[in-house]
Protein backbone atom coordinates (compact mmCIF):
# COMPACT_ATOMS: atom_id res chain seq x y z
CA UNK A 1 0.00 0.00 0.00
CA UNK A 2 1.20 3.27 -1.22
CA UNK A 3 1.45 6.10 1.66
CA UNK A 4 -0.68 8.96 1.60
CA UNK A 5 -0.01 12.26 0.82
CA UNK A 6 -1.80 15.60 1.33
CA UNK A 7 -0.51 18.73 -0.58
CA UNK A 8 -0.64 22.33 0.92
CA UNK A 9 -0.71 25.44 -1.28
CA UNK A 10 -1.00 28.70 0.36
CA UNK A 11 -1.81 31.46 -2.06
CA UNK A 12 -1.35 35.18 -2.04
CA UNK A 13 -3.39 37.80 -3.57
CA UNK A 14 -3.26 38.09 -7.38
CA UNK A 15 -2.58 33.88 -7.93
CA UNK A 16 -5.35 32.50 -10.28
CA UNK A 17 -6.88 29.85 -10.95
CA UNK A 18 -4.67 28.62 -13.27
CA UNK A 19 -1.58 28.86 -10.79
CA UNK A 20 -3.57 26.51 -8.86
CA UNK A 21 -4.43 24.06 -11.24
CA UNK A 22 -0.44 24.11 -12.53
CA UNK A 23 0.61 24.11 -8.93
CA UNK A 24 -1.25 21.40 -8.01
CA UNK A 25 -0.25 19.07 -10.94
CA UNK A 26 3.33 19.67 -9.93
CA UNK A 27 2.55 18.16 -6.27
CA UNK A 28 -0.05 15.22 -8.29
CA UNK A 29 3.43 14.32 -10.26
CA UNK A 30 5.75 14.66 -7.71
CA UNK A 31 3.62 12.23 -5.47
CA UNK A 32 3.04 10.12 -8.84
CA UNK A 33 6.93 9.81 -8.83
CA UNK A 34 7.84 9.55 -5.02
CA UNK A 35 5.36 6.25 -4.79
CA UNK A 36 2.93 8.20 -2.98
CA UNK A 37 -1.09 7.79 -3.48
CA UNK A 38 -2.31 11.63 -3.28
CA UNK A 39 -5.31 11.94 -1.30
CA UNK A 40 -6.39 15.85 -1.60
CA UNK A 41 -4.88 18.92 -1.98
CA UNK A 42 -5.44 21.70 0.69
CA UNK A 43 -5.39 25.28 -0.59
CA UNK A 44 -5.92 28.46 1.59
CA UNK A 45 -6.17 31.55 -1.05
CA UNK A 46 -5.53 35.25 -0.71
CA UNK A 47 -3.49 34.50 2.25
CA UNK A 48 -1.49 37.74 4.02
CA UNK A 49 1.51 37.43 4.92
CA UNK A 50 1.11 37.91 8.64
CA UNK A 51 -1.67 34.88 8.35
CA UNK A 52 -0.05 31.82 9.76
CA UNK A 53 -3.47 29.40 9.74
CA UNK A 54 -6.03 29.39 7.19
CA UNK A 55 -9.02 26.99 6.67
CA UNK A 56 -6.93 24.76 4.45
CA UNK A 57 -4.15 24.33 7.00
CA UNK A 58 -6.57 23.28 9.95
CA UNK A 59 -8.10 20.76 7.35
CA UNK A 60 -4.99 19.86 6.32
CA UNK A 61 -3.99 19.11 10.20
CA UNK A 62 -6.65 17.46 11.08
CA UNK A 63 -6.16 15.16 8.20
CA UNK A 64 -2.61 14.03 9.21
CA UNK A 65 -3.73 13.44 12.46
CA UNK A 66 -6.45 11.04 11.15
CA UNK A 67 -3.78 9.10 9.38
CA UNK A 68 -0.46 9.14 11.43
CA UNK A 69 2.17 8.91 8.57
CA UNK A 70 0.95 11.15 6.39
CA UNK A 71 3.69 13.08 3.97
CA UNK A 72 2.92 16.69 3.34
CA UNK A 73 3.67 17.99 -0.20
CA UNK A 74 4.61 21.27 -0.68
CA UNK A 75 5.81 22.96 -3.98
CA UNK A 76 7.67 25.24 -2.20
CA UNK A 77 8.77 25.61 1.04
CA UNK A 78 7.19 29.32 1.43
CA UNK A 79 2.97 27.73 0.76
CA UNK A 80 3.79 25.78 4.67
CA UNK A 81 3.68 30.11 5.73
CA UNK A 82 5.63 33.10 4.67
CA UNK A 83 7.58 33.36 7.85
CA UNK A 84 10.74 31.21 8.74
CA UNK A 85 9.82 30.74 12.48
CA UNK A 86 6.14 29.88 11.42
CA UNK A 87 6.96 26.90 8.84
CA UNK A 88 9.49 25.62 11.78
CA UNK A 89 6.35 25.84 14.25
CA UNK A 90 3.97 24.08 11.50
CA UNK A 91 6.27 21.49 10.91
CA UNK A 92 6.79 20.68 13.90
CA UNK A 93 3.28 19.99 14.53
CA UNK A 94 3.14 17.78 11.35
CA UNK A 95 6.25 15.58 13.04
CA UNK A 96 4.33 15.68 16.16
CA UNK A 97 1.02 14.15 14.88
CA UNK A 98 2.94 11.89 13.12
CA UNK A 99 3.59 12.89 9.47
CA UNK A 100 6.47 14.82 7.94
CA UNK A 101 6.89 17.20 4.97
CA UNK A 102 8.16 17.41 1.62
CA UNK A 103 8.76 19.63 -1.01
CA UNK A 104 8.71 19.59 -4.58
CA UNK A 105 11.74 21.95 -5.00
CA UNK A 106 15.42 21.16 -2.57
CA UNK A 107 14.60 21.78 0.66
CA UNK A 108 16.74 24.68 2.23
CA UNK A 109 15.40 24.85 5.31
CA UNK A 110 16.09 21.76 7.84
CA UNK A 111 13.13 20.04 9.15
CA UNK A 112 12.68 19.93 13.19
């Protein structure tokens, strides 16, 4: 059995549609590759950049605490939250219920 995956996409003002739809076929492909069966995509749109938790987060969350071992796809490291400190706190949350996270693009940032 192929684990699951849930991607993340956090969105600013001014992304369309079609940013969405290309975004989320690079996560689709990158889980197609990695041996991972993708289960849903989370997005949380017009996001500021002080916002650290949208609707599509706490979904997302909630999700990998359902499942335990859940991987996390991100396209970039910067749709987890626009601050440094705040993708450290998220992901350690996602380690904590049991899941961990991976991006489409080299990580540069390590992972608690």
């Amino acid at each position: 059995m192929m684990p699951t995956a849930f991607g993340y996409l956090r969105l600013e003002d001014g992304e369309s549609e079609e940013d969405v739809n290309r975004l989320h076929d690079v996560l689709s492909d990158h889980a197609e590759r990695e041996g991972l069966a993708l289960a849903e995509v989370f997005v949380d749109r017009n996001m500021c950049s002080d916002q650290v938790i949208g609707p599509g987060l706490t979904v997302l969350l909630e999700a990998v605490r359902r499942d335990g071992r859940a991987v996390v796809l991100l396209s970039k490291w910067e749709h987890l939250a626009a601050s440094a400190s705040a993708r450290h706190a998220i992901t350690a949350v996602v380690v904590n219920l049991g899941g961990r996270i991976q991006a489409v693009e080299p990580i540069s940032e390590p992972t608690p």
